[in-house]
C-alpha atoms as a PDB file:
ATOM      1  CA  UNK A   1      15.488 -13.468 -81.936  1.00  0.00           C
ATOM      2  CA  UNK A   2      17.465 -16.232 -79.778  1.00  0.00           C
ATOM      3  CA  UNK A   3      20.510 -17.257 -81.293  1.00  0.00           C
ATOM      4  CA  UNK A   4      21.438 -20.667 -81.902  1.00  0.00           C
ATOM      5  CA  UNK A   5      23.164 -22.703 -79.250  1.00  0.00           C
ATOM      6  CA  UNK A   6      26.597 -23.842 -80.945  1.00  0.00           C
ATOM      7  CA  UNK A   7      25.158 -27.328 -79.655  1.00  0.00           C
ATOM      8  CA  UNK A   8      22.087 -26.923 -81.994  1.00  0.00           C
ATOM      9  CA  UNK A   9      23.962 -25.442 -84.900  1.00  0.00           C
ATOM     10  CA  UNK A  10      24.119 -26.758 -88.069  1.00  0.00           C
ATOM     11  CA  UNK A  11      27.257 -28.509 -89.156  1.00  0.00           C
ATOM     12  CA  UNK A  12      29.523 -26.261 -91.705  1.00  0.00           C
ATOM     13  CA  UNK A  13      29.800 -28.190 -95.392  1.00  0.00           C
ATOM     14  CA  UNK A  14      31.647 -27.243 -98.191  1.00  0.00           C
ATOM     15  CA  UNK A  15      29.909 -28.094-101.881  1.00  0.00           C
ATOM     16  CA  UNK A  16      31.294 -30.980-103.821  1.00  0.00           C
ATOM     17  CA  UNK A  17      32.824 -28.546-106.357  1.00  0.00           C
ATOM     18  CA  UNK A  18      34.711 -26.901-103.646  1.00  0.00           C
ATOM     19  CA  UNK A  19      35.944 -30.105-102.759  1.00  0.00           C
ATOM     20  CA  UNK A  20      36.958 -30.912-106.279  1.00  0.00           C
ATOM     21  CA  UNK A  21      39.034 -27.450-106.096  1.00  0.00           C
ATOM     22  CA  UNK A  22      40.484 -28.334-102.704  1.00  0.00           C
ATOM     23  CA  UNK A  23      41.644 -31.952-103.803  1.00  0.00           C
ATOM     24  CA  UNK A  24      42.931 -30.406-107.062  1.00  0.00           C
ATOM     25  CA  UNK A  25      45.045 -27.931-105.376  1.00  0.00           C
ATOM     26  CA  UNK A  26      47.186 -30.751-103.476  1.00  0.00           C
ATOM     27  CA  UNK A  27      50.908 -30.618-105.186  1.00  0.00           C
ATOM     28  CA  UNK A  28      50.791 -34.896-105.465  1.00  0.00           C
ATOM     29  CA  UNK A  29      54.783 -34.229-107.374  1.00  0.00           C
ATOM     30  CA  UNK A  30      55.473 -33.776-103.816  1.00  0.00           C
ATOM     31  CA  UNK A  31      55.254 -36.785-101.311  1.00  0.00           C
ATOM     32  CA  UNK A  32      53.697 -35.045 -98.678  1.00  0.00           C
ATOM     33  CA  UNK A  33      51.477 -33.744-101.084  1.00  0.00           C
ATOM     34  CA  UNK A  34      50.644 -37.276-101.876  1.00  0.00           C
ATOM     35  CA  UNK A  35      50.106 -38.324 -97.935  1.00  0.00           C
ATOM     36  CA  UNK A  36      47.757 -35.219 -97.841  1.00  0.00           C
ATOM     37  CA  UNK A  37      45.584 -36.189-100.666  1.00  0.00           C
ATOM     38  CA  UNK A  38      45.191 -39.807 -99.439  1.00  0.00           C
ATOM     39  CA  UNK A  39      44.519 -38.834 -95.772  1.00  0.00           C
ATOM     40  CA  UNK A  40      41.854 -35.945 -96.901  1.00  0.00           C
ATOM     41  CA  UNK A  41      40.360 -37.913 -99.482  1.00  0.00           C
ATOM     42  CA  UNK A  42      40.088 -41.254 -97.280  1.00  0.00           C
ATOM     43  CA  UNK A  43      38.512 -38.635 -94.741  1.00  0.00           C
ATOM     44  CA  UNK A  44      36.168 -37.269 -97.780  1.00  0.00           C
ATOM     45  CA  UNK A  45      35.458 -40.567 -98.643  1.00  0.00           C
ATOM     46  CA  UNK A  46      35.129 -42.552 -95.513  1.00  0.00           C
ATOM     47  CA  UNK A  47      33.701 -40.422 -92.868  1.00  0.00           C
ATOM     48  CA  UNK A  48      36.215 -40.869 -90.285  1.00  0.00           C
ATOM     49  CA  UNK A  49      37.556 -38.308 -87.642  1.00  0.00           C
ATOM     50  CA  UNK A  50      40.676 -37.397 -88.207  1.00  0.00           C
ATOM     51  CA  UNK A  51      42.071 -39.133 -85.139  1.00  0.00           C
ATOM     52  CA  UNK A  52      41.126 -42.186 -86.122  1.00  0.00           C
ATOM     53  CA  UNK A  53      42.644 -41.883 -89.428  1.00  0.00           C
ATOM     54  CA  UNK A  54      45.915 -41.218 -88.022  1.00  0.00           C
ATOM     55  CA  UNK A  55      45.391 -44.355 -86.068  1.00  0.00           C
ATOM     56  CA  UNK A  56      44.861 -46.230 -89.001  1.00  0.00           C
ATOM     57  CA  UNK A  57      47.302 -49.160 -89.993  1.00  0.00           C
ATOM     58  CA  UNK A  58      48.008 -50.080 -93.402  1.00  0.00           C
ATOM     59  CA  UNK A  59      46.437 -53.702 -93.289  1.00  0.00           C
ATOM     60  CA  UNK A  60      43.427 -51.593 -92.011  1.00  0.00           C
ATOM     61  CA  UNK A  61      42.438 -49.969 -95.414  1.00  0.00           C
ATOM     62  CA  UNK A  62      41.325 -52.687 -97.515  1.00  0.00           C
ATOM     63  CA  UNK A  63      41.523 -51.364-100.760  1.00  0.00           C
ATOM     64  CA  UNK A  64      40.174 -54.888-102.420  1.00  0.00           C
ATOM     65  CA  UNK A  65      37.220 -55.255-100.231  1.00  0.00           C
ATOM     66  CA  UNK A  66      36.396 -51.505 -99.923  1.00  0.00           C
ATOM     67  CA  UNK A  67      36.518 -51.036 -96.502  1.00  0.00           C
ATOM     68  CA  UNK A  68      38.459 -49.685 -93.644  1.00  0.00           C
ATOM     69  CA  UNK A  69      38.535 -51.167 -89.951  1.00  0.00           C
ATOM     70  CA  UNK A  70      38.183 -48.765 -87.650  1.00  0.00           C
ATOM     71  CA  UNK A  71      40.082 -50.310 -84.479  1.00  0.00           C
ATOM     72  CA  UNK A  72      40.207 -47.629 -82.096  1.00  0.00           C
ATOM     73  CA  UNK A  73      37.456 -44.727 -82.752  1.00  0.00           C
ATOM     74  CA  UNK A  74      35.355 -42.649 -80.602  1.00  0.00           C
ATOM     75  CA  UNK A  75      32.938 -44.793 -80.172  1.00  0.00           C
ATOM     76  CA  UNK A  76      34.655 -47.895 -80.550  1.00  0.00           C
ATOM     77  CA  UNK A  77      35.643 -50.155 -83.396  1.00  0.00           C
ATOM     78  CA  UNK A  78      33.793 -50.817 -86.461  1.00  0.00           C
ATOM     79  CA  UNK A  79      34.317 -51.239 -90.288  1.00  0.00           C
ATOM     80  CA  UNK A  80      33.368 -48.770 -92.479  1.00  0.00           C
ATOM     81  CA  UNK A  81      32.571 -49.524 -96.312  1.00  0.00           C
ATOM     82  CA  UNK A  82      34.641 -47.410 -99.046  1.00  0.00           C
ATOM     83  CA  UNK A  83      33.094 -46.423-102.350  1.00  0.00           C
ATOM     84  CA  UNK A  84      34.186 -48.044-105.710  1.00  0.00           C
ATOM     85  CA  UNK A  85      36.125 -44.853-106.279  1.00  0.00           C
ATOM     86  CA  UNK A  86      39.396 -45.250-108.271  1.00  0.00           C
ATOM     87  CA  UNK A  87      40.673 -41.570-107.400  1.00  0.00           C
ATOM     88  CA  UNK A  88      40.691 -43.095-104.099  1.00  0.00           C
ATOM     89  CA  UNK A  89      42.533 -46.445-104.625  1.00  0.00           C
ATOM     90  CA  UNK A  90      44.826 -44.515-106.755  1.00  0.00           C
ATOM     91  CA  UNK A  91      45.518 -41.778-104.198  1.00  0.00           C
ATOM     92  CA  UNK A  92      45.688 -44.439-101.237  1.00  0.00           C
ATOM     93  CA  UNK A  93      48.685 -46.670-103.609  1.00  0.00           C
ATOM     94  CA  UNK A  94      50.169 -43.677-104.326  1.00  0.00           C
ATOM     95  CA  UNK A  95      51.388 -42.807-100.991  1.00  0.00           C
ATOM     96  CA  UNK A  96      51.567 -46.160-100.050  1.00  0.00           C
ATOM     97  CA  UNK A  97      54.208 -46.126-103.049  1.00  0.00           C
ATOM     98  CA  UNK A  98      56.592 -42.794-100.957  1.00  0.00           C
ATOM     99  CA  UNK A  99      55.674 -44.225 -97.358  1.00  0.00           C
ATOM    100  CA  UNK A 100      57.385 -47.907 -99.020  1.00  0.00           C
ATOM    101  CA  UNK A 101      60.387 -45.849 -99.474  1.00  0.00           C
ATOM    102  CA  UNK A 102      60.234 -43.745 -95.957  1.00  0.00           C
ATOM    103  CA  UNK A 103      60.897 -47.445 -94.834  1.00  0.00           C
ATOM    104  CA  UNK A 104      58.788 -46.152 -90.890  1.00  0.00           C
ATOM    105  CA  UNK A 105      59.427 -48.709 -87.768  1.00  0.00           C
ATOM    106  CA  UNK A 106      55.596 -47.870 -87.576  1.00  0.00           C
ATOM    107  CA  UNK A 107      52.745 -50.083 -89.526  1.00  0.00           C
ATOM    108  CA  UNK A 108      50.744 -46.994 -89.116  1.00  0.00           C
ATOM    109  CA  UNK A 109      48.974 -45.700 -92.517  1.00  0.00           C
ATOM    110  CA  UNK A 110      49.819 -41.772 -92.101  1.00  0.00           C
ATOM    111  CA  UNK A 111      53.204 -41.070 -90.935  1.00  0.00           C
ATOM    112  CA  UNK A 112      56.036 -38.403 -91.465  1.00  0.00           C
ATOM    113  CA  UNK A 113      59.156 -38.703 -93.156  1.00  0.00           C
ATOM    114  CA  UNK A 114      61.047 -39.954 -89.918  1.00  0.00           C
ATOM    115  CA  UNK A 115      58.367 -42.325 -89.728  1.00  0.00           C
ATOM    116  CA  UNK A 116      56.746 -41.287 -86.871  1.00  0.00           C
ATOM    117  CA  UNK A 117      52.800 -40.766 -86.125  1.00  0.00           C
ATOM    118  CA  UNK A 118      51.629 -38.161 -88.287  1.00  0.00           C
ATOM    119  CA  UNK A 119      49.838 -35.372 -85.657  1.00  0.00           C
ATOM    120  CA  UNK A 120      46.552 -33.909 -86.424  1.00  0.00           C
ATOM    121  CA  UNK A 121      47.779 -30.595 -86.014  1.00  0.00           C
ATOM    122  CA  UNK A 122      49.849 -31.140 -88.546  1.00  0.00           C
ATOM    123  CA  UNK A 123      47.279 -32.358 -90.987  1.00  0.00           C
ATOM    124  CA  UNK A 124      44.966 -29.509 -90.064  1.00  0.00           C
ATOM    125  CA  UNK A 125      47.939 -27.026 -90.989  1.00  0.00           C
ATOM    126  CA  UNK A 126      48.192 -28.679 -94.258  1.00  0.00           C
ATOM    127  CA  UNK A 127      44.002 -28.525 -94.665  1.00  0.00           C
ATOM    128  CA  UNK A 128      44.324 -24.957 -93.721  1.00  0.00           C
ATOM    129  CA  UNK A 129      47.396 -24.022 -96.555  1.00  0.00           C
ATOM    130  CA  UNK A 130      45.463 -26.183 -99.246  1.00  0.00           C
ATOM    131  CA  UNK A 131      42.215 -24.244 -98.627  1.00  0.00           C
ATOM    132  CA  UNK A 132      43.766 -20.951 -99.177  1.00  0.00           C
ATOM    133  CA  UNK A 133      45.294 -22.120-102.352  1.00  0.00           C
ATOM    134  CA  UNK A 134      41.935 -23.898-103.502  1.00  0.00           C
ATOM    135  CA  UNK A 135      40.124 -20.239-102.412  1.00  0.00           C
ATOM    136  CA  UNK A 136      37.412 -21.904-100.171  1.00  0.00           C
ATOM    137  CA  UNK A 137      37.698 -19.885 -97.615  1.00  0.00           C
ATOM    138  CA  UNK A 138      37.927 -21.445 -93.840  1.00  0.00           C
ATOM    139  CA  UNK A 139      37.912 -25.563 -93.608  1.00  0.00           C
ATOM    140  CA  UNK A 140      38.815 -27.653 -91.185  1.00  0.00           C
ATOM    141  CA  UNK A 141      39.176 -31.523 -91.340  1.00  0.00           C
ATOM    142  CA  UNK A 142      35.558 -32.311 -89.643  1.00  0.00           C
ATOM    143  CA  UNK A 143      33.663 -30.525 -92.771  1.00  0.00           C
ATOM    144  CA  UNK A 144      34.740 -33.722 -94.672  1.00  0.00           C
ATOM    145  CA  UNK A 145      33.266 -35.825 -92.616  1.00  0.00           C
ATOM    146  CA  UNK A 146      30.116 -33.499 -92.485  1.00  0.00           C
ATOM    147  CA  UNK A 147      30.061 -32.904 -96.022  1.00  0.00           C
ATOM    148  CA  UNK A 148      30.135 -36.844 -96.645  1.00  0.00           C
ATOM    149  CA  UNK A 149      27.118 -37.233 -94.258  1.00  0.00           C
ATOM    150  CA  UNK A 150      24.918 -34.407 -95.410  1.00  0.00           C
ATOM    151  CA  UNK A 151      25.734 -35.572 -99.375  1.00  0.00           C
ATOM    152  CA  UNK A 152      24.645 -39.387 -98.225  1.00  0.00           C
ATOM    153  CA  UNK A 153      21.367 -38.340 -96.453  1.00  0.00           C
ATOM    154  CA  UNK A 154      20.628 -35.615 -99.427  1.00  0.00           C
ATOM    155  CA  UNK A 155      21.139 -38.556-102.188  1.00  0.00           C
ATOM    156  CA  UNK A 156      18.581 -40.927 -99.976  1.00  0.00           C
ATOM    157  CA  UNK A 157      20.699 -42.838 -97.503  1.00  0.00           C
ATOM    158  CA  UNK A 158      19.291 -44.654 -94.863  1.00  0.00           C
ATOM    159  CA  UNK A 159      19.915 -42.230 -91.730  1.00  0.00           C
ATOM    160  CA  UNK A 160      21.051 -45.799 -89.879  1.00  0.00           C
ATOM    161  CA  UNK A 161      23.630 -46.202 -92.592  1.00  0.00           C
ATOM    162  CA  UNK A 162      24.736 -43.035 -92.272  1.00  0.00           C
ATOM    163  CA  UNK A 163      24.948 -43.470 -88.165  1.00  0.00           C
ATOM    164  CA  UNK A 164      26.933 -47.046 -88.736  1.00  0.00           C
ATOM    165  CA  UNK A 165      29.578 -45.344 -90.990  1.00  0.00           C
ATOM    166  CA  UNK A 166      29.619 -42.151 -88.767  1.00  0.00           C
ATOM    167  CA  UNK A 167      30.482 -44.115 -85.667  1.00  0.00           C
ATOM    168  CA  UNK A 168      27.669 -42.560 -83.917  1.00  0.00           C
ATOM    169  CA  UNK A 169      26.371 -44.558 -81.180  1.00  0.00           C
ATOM    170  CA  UNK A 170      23.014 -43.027 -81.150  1.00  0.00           C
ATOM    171  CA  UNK A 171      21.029 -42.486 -84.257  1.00  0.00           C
ATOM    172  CA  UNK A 172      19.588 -39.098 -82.523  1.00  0.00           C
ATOM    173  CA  UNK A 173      22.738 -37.979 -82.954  1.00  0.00           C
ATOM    174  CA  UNK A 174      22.459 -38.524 -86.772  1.00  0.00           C
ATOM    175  CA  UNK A 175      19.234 -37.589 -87.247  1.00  0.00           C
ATOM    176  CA  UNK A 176      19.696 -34.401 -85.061  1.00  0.00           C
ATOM    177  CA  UNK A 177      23.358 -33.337 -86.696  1.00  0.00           C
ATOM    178  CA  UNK A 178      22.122 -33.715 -90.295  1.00  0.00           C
ATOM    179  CA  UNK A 179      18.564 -33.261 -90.043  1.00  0.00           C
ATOM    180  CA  UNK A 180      18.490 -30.438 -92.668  1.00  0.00           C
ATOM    181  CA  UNK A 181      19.991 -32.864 -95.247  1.00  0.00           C
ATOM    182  CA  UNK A 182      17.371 -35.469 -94.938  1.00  0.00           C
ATOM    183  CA  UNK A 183      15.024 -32.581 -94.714  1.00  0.00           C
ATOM    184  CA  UNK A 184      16.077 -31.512 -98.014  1.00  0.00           C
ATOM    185  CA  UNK A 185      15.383 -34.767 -99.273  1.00  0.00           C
ATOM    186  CA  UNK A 186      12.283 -35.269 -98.341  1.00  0.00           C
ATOM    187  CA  UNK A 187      11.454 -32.199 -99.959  1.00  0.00           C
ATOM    188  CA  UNK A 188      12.738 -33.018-103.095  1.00  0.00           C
ATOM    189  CA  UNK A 189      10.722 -36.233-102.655  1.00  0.00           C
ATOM    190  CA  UNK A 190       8.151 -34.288-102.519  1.00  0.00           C
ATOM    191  CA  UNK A 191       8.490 -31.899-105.516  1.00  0.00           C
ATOM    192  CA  UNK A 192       9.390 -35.473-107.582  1.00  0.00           C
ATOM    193  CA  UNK A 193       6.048 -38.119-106.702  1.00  0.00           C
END
C-alpha cells in the first residue's frame, strides 16, 4: 500500500472537547496566561495563522463589529468575521486590561512584558506546555486553525466561506485540505433527507 504524500495528508484536528480542556488549562490569574488564552482562542475562533496574529494591532480586532482585519497575511489582507462569542470578547478585554498596564511603545495586539513583538516560537512553547497540562497529547498552533475549518465545513458552511476566512487564495485549496469534513457532511445529509 502507497503511503500518503505529507502533501495529500489530512490535516491533524483536535475535538472540541479537547479544546475546551486545553482553553481550561490556561492559568488566566497570571497575565501571560491571559495573553495566551486571547491569542489561542482568537486563533480558535478566527482562523488565522499564527503569524498574522502576532501582526495584529489592537484597532485591528473589532470586538463591536465582530471582525478582525487582517492587514498583512499570507495571502494578503482581508477581514475576517468573529463569532458572537462572549468567552472571546471577554478573553480579548481581559488582556487588553494587563497589556494597558505593560504600557508597550508598540500598537501591536500580542506583545511581551517589555513590550516588544510577541515571537511565534514563543507562543508555540506556551501551546506546547498548555497541551501537556490539558493531556491532549501533541498540538501545535495550526490545528486551531484546522480544527475551526473542518468544524465549519462539518456544521454546513459554504466551502467559499470557509476559503474567504482561511485566506486561501484558491478554493482547491479548501476543498482539497478539508475535503473529509465536507465529506462527512454530505454524508450526514444523506443519513438525514
Amino acid at each position: 500500500m502507497a503511503r500518503r504524500s505529507r502533501k495529500n495528508a489530512l490535516p491533524k484536528t483536535k475535538s472540541p472537547e479537547e479544546w475546551r480542556s486545553f482553553f481550561a488549562s490556561i492559568n488566566t490569574r497570571y497575565d501571560a496566561g491571559r495573553r495566551a488564552h486571547a491569542l489561542f482562542y482568537l486563533l480558535y475562533q478566527s482562523g488565522l495563522r499564527i503569524g498574522e496574529a502576532l501582526q495584529l494591532s489592537v484597532k485591528d480586532v473589532d470586538l463591536d463589529l465582530l471582525k478582525v482585519h487582517v492587514r498583512e497575511g499570507k495571502t494578503g489582507a482581508r477581514v475576517v468575521p468573529l463569532p458572537e462569542d462572549p468567552m472571546l470578547a471577554d478573553s480579548i478585554n481581559r488582556w487588553l486590561e494587563v497589556r494597558a498596564r505593560w504600557n508597550p511603545d508598540s500598537d501591536l495586539l500580542f506583545v511581551t512584558r517589555t513590550g516588544k513583538p510577541l515571537s511565534s516560537n514563543s507562543a508555540r512553547e506556551t501551546m506546547k506546555v498548555v497541551a501537556e497540562r490539558a493531556g491532549i497529547g501533541h498540538t501545535s498552533c495550526h490545528q486551531l486553525r484546522h480544527s475551526l475549518a473542518t468544524e465549519l465545513l462539518s456544521q454546513g458552511a459554504s466551502p467559499i466561506g470557509v476559503q474567504r476566512i482561511l485566506g486561501h487564495r484558491l478554493l482547491s485549496t479548501t476543498l482539497t485540505v478539508y475535503a473529509h469534513a465536507a465529506d462527512t457532511h454530505a454524508r450526514e445529509a444523506m443519513n438525514h433527507r
